[in-house]
N, C-alpha and C. Protein backbone atom coordinates (compact mmCIF):
# COMPACT_ATOMS: atom_id res chain seq x y z
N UNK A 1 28.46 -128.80 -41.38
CA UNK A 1 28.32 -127.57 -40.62
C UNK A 1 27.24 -127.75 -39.56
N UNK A 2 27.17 -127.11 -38.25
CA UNK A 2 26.65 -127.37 -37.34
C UNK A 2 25.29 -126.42 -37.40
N UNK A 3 24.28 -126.74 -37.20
CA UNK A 3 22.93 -126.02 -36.95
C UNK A 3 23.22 -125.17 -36.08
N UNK A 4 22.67 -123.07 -36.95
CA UNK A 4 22.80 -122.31 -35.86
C UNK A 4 22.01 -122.15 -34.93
N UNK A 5 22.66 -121.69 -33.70
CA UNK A 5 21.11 -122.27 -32.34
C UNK A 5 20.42 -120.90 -33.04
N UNK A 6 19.37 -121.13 -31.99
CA UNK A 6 18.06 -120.39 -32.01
C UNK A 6 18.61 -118.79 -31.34
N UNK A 7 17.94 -117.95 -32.00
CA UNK A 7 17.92 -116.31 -31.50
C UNK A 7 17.67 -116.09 -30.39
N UNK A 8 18.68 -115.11 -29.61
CA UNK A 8 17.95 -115.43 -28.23
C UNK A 8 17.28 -114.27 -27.90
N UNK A 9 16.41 -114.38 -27.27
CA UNK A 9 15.53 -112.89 -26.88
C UNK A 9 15.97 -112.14 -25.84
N UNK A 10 15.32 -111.11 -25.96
CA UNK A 10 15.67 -110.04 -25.38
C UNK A 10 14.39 -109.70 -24.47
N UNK A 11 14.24 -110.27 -23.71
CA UNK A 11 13.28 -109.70 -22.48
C UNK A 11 13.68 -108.38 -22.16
N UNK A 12 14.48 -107.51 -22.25
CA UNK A 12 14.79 -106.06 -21.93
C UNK A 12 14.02 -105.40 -22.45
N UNK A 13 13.54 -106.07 -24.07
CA UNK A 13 13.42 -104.66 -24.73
C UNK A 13 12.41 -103.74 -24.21
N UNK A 14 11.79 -102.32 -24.26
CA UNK A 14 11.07 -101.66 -23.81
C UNK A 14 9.57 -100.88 -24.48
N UNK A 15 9.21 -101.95 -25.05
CA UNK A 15 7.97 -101.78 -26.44
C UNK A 15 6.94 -101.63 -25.32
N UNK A 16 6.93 -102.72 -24.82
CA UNK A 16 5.66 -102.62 -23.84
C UNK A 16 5.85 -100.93 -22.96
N UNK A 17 6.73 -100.97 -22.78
CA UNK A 17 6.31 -99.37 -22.50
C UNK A 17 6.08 -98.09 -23.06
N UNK A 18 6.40 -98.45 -24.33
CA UNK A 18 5.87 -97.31 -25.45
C UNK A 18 4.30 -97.57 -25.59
N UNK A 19 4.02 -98.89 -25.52
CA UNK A 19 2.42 -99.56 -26.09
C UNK A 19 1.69 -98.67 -24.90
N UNK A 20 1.83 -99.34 -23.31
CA UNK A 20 0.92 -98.55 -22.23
C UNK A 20 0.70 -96.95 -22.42
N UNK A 21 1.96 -96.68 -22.19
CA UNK A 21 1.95 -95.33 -22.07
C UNK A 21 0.93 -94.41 -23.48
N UNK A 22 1.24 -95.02 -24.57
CA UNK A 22 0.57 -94.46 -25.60
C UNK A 22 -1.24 -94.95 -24.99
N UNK A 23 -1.48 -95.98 -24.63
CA UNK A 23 -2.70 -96.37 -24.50
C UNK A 23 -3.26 -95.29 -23.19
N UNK A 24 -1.96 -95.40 -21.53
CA UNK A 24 -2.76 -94.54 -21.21
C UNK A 24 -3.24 -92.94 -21.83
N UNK A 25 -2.05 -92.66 -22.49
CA UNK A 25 -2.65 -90.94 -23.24
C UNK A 25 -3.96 -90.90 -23.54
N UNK A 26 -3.96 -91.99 -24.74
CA UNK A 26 -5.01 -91.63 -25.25
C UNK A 26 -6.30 -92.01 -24.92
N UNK A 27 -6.22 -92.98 -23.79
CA UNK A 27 -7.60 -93.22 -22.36
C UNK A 27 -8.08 -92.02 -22.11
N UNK A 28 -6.99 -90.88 -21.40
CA UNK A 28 -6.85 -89.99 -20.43
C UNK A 28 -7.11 -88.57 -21.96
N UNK A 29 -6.98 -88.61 -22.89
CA UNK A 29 -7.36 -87.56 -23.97
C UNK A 29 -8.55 -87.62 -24.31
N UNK A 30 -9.42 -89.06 -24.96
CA UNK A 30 -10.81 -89.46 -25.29
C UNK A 30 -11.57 -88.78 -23.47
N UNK A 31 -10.61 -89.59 -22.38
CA UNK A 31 -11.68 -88.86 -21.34
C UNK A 31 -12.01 -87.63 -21.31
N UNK A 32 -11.31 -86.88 -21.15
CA UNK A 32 -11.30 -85.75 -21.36
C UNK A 32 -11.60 -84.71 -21.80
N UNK A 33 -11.29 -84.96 -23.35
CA UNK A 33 -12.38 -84.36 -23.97
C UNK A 33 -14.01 -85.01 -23.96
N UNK A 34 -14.21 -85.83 -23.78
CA UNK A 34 -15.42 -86.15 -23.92
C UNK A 34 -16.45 -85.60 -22.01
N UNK A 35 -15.45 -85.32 -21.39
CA UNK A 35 -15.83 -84.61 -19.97
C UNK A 35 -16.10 -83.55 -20.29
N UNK A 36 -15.33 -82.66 -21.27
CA UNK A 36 -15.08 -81.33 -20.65
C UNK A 36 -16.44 -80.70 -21.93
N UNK A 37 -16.72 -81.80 -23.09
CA UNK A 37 -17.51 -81.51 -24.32
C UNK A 37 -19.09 -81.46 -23.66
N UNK A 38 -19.08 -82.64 -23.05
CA UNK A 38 -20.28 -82.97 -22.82
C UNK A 38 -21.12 -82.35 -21.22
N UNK A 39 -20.19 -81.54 -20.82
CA UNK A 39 -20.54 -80.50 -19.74
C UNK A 39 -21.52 -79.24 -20.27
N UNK A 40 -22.76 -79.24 -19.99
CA UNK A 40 -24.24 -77.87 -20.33
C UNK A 40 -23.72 -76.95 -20.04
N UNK A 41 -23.09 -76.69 -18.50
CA UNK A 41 -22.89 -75.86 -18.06
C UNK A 41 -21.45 -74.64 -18.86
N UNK A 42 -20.54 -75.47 -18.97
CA UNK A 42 -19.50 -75.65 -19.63
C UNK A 42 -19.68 -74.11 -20.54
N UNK A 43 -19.98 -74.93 -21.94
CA UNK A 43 -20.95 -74.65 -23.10
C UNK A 43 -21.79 -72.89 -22.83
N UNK A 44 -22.42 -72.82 -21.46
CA UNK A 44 -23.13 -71.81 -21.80
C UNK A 44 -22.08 -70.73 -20.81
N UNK A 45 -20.78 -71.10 -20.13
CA UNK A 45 -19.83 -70.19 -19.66
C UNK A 45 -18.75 -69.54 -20.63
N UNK A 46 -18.31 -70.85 -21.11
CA UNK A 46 -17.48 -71.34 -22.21
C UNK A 46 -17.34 -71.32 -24.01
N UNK A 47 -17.95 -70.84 -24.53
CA UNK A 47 -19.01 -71.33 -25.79
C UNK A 47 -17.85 -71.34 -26.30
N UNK A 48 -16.91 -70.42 -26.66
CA UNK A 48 -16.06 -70.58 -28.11
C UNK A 48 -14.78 -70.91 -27.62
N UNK A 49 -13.93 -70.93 -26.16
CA UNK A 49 -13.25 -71.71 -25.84
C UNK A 49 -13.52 -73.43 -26.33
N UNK A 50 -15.14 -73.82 -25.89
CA UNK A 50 -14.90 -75.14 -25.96
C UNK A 50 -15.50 -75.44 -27.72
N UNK A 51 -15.55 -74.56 -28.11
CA UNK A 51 -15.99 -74.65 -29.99
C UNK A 51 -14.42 -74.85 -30.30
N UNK A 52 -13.61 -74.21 -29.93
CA UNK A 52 -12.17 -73.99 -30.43
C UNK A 52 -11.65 -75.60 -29.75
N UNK A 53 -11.91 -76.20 -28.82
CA UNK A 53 -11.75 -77.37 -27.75
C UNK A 53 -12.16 -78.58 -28.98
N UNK A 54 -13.60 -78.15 -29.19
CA UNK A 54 -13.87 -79.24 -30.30
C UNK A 54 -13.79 -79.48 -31.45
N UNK A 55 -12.81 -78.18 -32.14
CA UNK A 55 -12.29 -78.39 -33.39
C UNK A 55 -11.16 -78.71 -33.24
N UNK A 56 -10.40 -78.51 -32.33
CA UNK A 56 -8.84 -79.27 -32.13
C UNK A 56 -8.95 -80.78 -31.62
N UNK A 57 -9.64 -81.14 -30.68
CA UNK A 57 -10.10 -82.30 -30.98
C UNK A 57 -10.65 -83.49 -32.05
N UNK A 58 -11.45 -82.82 -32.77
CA UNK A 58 -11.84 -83.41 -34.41
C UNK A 58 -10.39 -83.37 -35.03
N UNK A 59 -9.53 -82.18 -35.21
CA UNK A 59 -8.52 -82.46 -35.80
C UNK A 59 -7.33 -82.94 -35.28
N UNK A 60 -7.56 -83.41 -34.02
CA UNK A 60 -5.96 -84.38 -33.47
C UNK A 60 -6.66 -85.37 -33.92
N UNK A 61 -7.99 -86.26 -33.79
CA UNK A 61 -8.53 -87.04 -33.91
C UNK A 61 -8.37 -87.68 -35.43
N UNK A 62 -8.30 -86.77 -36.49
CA UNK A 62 -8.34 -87.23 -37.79
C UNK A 62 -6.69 -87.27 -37.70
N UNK A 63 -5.70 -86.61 -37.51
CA UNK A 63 -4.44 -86.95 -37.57
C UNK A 63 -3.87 -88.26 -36.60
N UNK A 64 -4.46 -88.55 -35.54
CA UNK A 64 -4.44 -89.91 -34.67
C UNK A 64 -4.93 -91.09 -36.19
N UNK A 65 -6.12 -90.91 -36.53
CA UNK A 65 -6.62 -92.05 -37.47
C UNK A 65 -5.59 -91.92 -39.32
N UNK A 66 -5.38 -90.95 -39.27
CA UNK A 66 -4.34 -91.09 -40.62
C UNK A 66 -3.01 -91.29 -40.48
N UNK A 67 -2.44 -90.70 -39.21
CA UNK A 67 -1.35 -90.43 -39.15
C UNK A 67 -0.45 -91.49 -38.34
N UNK A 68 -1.08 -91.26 -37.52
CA UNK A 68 -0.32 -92.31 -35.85
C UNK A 68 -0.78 -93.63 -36.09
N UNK A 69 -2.16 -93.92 -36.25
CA UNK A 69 -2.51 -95.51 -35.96
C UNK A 69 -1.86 -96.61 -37.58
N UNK A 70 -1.92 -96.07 -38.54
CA UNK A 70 -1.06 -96.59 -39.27
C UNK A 70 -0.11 -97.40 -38.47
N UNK A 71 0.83 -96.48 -37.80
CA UNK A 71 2.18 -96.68 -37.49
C UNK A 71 2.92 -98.01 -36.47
N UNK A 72 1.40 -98.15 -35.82
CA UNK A 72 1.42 -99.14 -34.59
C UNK A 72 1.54 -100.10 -34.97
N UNK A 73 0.90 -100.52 -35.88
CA UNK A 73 0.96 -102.57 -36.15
C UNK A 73 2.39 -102.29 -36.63
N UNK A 74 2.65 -101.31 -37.60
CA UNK A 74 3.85 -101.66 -38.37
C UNK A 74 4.97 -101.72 -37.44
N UNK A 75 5.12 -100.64 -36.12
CA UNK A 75 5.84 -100.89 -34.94
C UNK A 75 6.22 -102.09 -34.61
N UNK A 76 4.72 -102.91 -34.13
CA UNK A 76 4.95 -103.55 -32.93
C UNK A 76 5.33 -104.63 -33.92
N UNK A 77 5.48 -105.05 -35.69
CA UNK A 77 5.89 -105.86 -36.42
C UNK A 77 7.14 -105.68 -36.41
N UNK A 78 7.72 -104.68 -36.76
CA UNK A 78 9.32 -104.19 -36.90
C UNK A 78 9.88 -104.76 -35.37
N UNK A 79 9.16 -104.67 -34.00
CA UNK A 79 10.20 -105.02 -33.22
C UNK A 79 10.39 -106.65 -33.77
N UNK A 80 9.41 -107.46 -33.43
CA UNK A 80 9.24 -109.10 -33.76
C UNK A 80 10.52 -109.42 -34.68
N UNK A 81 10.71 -108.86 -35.49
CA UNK A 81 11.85 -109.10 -36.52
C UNK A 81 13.21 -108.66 -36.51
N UNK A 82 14.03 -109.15 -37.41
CA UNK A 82 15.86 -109.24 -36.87
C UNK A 82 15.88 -107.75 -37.43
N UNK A 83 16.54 -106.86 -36.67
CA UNK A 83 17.82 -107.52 -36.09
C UNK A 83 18.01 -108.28 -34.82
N UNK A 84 16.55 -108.08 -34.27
CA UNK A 84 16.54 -108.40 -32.67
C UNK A 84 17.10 -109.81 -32.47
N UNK A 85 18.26 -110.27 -32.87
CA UNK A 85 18.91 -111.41 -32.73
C UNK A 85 20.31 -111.14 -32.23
N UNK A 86 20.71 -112.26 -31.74
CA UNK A 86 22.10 -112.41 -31.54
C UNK A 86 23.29 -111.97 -32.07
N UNK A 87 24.12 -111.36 -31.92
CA UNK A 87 25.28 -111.37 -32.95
C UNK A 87 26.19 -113.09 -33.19
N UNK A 88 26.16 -113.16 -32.27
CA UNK A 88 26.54 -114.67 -32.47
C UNK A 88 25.46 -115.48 -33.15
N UNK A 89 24.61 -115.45 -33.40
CA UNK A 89 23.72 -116.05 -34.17
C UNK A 89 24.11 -115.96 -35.61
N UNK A 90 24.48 -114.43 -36.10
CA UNK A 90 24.47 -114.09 -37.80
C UNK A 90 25.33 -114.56 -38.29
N UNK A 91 26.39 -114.81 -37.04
CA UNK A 91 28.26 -114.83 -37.77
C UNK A 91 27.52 -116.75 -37.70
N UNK A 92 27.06 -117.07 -37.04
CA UNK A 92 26.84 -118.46 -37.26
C UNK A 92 26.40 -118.48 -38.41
N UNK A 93 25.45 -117.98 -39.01
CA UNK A 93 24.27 -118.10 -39.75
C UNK A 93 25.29 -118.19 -41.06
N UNK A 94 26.17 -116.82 -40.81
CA UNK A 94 26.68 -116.81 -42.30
C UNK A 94 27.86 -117.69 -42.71
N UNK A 95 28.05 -118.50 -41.44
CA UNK A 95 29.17 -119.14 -41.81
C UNK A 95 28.66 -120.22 -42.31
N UNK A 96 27.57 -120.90 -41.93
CA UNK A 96 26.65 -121.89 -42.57
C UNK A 96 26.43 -121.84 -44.03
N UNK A 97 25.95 -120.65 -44.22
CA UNK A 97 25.89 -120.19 -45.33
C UNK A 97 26.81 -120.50 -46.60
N UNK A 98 28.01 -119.67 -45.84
CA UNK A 98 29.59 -119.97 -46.85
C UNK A 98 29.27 -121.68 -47.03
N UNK A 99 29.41 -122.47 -45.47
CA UNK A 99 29.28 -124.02 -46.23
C UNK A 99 28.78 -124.15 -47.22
N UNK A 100 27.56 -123.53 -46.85
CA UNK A 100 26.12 -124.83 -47.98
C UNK A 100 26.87 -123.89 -49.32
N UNK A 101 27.48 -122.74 -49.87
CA UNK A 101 27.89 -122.41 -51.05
C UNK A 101 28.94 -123.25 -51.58
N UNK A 102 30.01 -123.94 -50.87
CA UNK A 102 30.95 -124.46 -50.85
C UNK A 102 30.89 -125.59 -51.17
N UNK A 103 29.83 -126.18 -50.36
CA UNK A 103 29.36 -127.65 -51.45
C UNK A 103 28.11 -127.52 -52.34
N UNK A 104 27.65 -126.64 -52.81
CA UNK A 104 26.79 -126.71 -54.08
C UNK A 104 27.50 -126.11 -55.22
């Protein structure tokens, strides 16, 4: 039986644009709040708007660290791995397969 070729990739796929885009958010969220927190003036116009600002912040923040960042390595692992292969690759694969059963 003949060696199945190699998997071929998929330069299409579109991870890298889930990765940026999530990175710019959360550039453009940390800025942000940390602009609008760390404003004196703010604070003495503002007081319980930005009290209410910095408890929703603390709590996207703890749901970002329990919830979301988990999710990323395991993402960007799940793409790396099959199925992202060929279809012509598997039907190879498994026909190989049948061989090597056929003579053992």
């Amino acid at each position: 039986a003949e060696t199945p070729a190699a998997p071929k990739r998929h330069p299409n796929h579109q991870s890298w644009i889930i990765f940026a885009s999530m990175t710019y958010a959360l550039f453009f969220l940390c800025y942000g709040t940390a602009r609008t927190l760390l404003q004196p003036w703010l604070w003495k116009l503002y007081f319980y708007t930005l009290l209410f600002v910095a408890g929703f912040s603390l709590f996207m923040c703890l749901v970002f660290i329990f919830a979301i960042a988990p999710l990323i390595p395991t993402y960007g692992a799940s793409v790396k791995l099959p199925p992202y292969v060929d279809v012509a690759y598997v039907k190879s694969l498994k026909e190989a397969l049948q061989d090597e059963q056929l003579r053992s």
